[in-house]
PDB file of N, CA and C in Angstrom:
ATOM      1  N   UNK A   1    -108.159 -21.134  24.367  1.00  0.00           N
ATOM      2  CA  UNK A   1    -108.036 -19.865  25.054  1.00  0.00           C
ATOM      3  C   UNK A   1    -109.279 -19.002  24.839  1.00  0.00           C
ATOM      4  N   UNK A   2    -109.874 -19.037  23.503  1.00  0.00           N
ATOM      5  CA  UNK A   2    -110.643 -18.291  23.063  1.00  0.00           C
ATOM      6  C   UNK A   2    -112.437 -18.467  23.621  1.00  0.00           C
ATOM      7  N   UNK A   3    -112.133 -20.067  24.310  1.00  0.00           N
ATOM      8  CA  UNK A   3    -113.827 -20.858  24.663  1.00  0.00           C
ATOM      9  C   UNK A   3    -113.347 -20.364  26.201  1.00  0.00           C
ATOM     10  N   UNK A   4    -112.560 -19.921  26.890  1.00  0.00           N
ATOM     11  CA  UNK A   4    -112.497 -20.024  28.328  1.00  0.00           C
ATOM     12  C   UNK A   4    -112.374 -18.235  28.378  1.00  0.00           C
ATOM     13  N   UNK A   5    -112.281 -17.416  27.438  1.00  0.00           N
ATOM     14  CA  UNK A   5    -112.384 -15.820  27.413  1.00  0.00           C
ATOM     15  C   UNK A   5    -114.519 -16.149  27.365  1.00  0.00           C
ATOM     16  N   UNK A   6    -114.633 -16.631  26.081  1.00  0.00           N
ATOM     17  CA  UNK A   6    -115.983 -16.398  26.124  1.00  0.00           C
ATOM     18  C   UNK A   6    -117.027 -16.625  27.262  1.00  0.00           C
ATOM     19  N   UNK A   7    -116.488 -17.822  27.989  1.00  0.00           N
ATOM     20  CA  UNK A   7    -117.107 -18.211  29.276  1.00  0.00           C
ATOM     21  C   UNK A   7    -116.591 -16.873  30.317  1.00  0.00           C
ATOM     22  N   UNK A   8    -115.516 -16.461  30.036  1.00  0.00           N
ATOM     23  CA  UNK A   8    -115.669 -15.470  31.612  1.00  0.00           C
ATOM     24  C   UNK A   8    -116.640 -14.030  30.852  1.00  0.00           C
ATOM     25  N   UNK A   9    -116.302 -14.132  30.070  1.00  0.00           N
ATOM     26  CA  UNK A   9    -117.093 -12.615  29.471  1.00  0.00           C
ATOM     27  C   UNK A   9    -118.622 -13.148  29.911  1.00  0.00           C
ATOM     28  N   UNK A  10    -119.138 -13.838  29.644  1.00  0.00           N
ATOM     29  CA  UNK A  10    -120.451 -14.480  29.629  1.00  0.00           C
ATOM     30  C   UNK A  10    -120.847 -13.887  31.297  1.00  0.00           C
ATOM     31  N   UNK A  11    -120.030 -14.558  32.198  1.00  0.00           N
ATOM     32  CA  UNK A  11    -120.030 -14.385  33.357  1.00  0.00           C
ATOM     33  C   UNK A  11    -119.924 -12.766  34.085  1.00  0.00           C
ATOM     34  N   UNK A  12    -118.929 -12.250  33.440  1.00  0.00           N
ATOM     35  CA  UNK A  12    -118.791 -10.833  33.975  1.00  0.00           C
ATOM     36  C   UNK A  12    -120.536 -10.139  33.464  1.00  0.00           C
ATOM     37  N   UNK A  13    -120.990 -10.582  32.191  1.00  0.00           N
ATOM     38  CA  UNK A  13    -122.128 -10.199  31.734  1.00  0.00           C
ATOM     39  C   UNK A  13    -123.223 -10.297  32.615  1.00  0.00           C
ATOM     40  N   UNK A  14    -123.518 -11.393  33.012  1.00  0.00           N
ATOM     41  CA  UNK A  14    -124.233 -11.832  34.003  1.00  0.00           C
ATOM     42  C   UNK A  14    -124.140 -11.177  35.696  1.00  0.00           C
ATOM     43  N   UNK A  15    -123.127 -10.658  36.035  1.00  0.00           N
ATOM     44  CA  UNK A  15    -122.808  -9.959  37.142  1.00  0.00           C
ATOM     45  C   UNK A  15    -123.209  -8.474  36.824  1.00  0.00           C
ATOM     46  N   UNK A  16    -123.052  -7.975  35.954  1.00  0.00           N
ATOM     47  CA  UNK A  16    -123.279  -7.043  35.339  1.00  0.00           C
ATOM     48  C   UNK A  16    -124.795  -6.681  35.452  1.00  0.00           C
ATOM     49  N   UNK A  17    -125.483  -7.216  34.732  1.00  0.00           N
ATOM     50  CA  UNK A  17    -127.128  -7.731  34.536  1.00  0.00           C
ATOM     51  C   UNK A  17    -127.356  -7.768  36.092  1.00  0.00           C
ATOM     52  N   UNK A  18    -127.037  -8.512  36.724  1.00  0.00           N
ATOM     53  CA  UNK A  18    -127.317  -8.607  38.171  1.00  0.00           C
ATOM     54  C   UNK A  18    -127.514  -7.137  38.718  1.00  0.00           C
ATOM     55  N   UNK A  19    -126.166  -6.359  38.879  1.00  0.00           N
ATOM     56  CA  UNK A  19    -125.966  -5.366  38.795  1.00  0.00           C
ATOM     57  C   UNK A  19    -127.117  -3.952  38.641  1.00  0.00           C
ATOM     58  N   UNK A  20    -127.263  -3.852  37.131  1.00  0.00           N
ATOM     59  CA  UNK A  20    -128.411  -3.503  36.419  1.00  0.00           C
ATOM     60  C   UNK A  20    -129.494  -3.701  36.986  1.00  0.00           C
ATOM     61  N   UNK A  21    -129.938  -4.846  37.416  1.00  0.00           N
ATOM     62  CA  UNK A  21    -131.363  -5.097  37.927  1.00  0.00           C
ATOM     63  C   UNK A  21    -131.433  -4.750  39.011  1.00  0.00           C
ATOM     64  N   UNK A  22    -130.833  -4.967  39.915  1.00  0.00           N
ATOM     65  CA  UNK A  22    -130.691  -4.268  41.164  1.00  0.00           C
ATOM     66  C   UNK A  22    -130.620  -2.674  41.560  1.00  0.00           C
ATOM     67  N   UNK A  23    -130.172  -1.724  40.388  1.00  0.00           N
ATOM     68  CA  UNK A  23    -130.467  -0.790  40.319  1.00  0.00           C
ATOM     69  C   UNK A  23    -131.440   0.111  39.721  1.00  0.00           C
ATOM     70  N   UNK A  24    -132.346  -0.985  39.530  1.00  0.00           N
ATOM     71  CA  UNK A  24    -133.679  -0.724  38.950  1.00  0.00           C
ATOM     72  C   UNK A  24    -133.797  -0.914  36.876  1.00  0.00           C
ATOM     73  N   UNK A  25    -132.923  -1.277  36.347  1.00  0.00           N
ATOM     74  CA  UNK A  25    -132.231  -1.229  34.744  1.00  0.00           C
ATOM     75  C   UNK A  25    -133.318  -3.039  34.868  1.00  0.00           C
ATOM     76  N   UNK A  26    -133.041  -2.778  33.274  1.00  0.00           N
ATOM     77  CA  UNK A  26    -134.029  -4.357  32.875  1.00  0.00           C
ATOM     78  C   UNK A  26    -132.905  -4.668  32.118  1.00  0.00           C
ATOM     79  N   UNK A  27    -133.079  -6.095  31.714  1.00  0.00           N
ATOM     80  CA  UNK A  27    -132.755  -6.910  30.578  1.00  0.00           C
ATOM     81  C   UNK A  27    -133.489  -7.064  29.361  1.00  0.00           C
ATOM     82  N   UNK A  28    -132.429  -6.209  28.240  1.00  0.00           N
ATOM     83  CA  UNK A  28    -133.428  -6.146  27.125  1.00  0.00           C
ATOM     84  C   UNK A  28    -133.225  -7.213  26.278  1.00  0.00           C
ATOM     85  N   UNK A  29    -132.197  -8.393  26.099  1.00  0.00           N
ATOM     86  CA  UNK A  29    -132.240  -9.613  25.368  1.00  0.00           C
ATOM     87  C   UNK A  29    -133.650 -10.242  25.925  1.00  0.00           C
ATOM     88  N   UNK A  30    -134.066 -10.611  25.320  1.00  0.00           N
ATOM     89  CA  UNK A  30    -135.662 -11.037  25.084  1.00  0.00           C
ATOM     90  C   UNK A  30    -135.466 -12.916  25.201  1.00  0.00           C
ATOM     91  N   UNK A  31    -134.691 -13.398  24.739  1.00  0.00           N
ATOM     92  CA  UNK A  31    -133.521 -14.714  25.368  1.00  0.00           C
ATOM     93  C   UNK A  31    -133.286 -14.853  26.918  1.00  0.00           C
ATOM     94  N   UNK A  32    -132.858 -13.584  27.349  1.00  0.00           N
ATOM     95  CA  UNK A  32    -132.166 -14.167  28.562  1.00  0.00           C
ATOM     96  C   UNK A  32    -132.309 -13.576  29.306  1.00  0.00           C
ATOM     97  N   UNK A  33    -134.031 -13.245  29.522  1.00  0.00           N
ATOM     98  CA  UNK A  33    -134.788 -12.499  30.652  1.00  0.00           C
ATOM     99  C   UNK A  33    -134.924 -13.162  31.827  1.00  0.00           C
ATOM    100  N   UNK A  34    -135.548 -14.717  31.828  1.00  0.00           N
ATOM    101  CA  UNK A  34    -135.306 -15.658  32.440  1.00  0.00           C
ATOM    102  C   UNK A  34    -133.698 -16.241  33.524  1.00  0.00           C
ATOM    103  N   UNK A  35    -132.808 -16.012  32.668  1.00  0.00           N
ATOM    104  CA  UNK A  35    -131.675 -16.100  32.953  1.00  0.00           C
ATOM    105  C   UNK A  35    -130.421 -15.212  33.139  1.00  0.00           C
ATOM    106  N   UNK A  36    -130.732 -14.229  32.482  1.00  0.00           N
ATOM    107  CA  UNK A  36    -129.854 -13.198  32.250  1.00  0.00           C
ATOM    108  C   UNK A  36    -128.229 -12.719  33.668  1.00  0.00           C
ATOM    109  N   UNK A  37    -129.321 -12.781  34.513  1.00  0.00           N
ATOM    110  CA  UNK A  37    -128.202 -12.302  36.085  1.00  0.00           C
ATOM    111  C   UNK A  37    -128.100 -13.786  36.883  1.00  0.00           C
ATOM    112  N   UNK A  38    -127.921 -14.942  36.174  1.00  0.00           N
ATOM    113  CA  UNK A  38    -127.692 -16.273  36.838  1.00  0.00           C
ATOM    114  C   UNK A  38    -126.274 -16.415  36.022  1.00  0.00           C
ATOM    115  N   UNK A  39    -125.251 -15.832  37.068  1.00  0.00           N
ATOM    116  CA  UNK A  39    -123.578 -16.383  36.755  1.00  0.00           C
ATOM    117  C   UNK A  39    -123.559 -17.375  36.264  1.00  0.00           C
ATOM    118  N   UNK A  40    -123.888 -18.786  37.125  1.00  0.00           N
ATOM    119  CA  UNK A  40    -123.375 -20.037  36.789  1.00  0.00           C
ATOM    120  C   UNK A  40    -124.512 -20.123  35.930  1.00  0.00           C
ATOM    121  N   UNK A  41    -125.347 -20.154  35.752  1.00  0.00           N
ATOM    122  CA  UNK A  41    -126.168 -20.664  34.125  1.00  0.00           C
ATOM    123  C   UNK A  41    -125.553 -20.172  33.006  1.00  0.00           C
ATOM    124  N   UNK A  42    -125.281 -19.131  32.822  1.00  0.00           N
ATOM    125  CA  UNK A  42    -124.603 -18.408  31.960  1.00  0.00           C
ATOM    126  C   UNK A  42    -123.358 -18.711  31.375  1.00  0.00           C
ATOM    127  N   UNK A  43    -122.925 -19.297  32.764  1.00  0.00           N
ATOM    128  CA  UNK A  43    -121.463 -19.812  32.285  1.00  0.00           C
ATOM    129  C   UNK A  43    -121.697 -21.454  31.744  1.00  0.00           C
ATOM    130  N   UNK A  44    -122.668 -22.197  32.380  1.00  0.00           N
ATOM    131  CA  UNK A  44    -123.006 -23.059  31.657  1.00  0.00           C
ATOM    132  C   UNK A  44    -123.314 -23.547  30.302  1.00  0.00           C
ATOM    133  N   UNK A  45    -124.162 -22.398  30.172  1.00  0.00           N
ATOM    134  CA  UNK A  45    -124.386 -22.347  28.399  1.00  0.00           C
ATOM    135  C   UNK A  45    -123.275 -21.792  27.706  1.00  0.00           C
ATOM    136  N   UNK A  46    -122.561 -20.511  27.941  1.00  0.00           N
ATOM    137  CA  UNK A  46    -121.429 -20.702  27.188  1.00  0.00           C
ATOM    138  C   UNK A  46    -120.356 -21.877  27.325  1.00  0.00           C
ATOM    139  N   UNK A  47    -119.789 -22.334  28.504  1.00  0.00           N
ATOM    140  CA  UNK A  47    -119.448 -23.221  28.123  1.00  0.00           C
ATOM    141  C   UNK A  47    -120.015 -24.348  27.460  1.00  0.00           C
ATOM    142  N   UNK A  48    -121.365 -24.632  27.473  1.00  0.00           N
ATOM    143  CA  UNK A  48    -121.843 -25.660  26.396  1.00  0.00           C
ATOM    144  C   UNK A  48    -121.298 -25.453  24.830  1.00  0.00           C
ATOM    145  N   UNK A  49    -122.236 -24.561  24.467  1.00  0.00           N
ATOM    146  CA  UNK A  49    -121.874 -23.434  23.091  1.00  0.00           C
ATOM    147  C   UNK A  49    -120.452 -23.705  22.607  1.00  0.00           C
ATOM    148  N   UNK A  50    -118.612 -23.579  23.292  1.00  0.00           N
ATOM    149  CA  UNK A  50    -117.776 -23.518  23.156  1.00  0.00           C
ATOM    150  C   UNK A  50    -117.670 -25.249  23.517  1.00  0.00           C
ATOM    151  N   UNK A  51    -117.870 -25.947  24.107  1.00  0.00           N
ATOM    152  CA  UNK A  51    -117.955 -27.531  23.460  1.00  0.00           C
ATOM    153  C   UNK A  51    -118.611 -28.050  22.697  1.00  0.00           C
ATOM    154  N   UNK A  52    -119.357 -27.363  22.343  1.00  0.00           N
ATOM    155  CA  UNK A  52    -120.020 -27.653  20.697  1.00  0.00           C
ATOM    156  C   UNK A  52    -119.600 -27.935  19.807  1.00  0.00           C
ATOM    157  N   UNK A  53    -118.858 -26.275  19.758  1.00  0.00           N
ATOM    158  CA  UNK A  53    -117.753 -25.573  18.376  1.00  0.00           C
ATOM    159  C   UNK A  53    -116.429 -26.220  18.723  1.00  0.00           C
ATOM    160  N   UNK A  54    -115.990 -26.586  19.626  1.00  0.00           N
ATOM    161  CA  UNK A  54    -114.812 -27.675  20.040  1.00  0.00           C
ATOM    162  C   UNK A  54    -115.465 -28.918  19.367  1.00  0.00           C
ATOM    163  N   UNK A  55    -116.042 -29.616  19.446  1.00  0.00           N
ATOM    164  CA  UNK A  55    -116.021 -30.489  19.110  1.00  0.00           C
ATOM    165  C   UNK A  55    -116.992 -30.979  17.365  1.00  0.00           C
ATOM    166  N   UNK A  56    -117.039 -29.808  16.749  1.00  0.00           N
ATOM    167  CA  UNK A  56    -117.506 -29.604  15.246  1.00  0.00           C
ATOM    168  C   UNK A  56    -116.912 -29.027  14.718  1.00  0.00           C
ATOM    169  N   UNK A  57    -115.399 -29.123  15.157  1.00  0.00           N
ATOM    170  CA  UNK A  57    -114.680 -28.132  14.271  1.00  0.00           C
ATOM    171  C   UNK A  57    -114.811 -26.794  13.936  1.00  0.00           C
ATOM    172  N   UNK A  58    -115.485 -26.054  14.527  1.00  0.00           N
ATOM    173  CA  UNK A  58    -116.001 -24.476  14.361  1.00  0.00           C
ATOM    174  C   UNK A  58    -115.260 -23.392  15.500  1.00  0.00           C
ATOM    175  N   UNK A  59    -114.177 -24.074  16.363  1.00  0.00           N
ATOM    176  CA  UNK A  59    -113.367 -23.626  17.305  1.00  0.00           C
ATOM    177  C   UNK A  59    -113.154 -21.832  17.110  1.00  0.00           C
ATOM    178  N   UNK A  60    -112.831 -21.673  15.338  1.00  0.00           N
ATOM    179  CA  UNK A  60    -112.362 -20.374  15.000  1.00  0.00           C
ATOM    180  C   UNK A  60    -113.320 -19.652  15.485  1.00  0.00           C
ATOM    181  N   UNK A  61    -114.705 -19.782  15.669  1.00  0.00           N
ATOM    182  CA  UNK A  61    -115.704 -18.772  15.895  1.00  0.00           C
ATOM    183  C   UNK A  61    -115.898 -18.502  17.112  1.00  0.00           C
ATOM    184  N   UNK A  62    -114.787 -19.181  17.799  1.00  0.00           N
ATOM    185  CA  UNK A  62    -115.069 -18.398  19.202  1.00  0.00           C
ATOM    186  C   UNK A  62    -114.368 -17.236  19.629  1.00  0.00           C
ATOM    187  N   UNK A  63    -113.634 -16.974  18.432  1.00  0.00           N
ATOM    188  CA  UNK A  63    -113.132 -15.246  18.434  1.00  0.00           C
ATOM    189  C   UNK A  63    -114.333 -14.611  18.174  1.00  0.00           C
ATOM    190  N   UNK A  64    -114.757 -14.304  17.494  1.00  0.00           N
ATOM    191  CA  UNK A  64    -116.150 -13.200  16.973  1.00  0.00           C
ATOM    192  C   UNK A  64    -116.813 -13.571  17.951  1.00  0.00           C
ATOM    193  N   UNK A  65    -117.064 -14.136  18.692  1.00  0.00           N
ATOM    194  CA  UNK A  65    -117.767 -14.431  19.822  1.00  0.00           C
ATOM    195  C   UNK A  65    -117.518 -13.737  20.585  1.00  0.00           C
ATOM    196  N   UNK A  66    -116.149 -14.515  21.559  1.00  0.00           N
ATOM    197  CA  UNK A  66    -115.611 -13.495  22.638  1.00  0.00           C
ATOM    198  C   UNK A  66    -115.362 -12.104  22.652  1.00  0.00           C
ATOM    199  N   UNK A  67    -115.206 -11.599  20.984  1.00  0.00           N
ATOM    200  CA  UNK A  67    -115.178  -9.859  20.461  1.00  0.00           C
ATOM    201  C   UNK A  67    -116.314  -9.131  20.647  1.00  0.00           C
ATOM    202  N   UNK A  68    -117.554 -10.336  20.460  1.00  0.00           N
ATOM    203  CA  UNK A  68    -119.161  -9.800  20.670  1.00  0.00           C
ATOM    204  C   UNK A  68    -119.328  -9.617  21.832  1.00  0.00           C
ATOM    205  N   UNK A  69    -119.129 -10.828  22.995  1.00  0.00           N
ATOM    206  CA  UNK A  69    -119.229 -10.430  24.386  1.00  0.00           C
ATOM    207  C   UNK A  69    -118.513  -9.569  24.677  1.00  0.00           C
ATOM    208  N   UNK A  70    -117.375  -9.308  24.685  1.00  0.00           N
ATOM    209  CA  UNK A  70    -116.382  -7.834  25.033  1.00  0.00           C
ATOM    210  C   UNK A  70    -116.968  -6.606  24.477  1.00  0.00           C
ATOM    211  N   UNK A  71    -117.507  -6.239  23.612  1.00  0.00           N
ATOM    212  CA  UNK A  71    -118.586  -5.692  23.184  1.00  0.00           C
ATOM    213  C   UNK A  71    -119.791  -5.011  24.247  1.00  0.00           C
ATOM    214  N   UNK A  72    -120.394  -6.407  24.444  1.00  0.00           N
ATOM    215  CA  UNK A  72    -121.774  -6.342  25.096  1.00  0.00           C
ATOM    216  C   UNK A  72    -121.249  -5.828  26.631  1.00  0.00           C
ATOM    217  N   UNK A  73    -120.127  -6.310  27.148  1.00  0.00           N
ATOM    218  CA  UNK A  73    -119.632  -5.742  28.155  1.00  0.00           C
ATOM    219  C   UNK A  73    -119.104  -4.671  28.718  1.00  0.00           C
ATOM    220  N   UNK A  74    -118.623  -4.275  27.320  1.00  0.00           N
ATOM    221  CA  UNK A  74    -118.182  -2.954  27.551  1.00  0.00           C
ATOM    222  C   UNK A  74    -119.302  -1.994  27.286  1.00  0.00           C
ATOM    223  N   UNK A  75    -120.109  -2.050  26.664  1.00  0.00           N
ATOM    224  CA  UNK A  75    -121.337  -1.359  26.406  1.00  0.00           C
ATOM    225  C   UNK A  75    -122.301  -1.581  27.995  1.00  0.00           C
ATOM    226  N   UNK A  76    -122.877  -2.463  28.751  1.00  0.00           N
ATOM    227  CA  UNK A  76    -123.094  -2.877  29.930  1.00  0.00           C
ATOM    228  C   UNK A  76    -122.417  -2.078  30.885  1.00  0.00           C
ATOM    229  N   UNK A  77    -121.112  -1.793  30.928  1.00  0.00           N
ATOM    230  CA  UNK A  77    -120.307  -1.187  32.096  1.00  0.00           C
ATOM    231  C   UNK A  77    -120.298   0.154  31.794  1.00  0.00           C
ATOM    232  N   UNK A  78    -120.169   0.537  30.363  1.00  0.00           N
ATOM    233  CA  UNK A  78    -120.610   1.981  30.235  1.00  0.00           C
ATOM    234  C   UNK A  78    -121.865   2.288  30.902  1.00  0.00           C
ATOM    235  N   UNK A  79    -123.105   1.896  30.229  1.00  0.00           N
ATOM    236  CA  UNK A  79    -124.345   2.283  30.533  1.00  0.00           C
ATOM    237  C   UNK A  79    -124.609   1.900  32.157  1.00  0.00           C
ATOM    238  N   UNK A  80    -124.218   1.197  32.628  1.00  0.00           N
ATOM    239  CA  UNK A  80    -124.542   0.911  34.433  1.00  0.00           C
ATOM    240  C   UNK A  80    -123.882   2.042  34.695  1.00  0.00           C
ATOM    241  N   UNK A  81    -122.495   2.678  34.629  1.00  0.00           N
ATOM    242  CA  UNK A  81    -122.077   3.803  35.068  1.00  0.00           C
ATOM    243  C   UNK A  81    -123.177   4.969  34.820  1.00  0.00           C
ATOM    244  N   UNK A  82    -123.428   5.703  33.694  1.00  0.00           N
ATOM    245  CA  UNK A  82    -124.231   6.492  33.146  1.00  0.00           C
ATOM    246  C   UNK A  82    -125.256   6.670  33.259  1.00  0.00           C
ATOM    247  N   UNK A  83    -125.657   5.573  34.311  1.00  0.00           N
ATOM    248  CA  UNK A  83    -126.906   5.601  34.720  1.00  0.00           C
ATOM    249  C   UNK A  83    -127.149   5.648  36.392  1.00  0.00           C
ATOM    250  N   UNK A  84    -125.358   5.107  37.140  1.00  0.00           N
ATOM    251  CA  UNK A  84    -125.927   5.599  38.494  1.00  0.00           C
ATOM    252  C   UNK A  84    -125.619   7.061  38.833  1.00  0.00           C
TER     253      UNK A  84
END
């Protein structure tokens, strides 16, 4: 449940970013300047990331994960508001 939250958060992130850039806002992850407003890449790599930890036994950490992206998202949807 917790690898298929992180993949949509990932995604809403990425729409978001899209979002942002389009209204003139940058991407400040220094990572995912390149990629940042590409939905399906995004969702790619998190879902990679969460078959990783699926399959190394590290499954639990995809809570603090998905808490981080909910995070980054909610911080993202604040600041896109506050800024148009």
């Amino acid at each position: 449940m917790y690898s298929l939250c992180f993949i949509m958060l990932n995604m809403v992130d990425a729409l978001l970013t899209s979002i942002t850039l389009s209204l003139g806002g940058a991407e400040f992850n220094p990572m995912a300047v390149s990629f940042g407003a590409n939905i399906w890449l995004k969702a790619l790599i998190a879902a990679g990331i969460a078959v990783v930890l699926l399959l190394v036994g590290r499954s639990r950490l995809l809570k603090p994960l998905s808490a981080g992206m909910g995070v980054v998202v909610l911080w993202n949807t604040v600041a896109m508001f506050t800024w148009v």
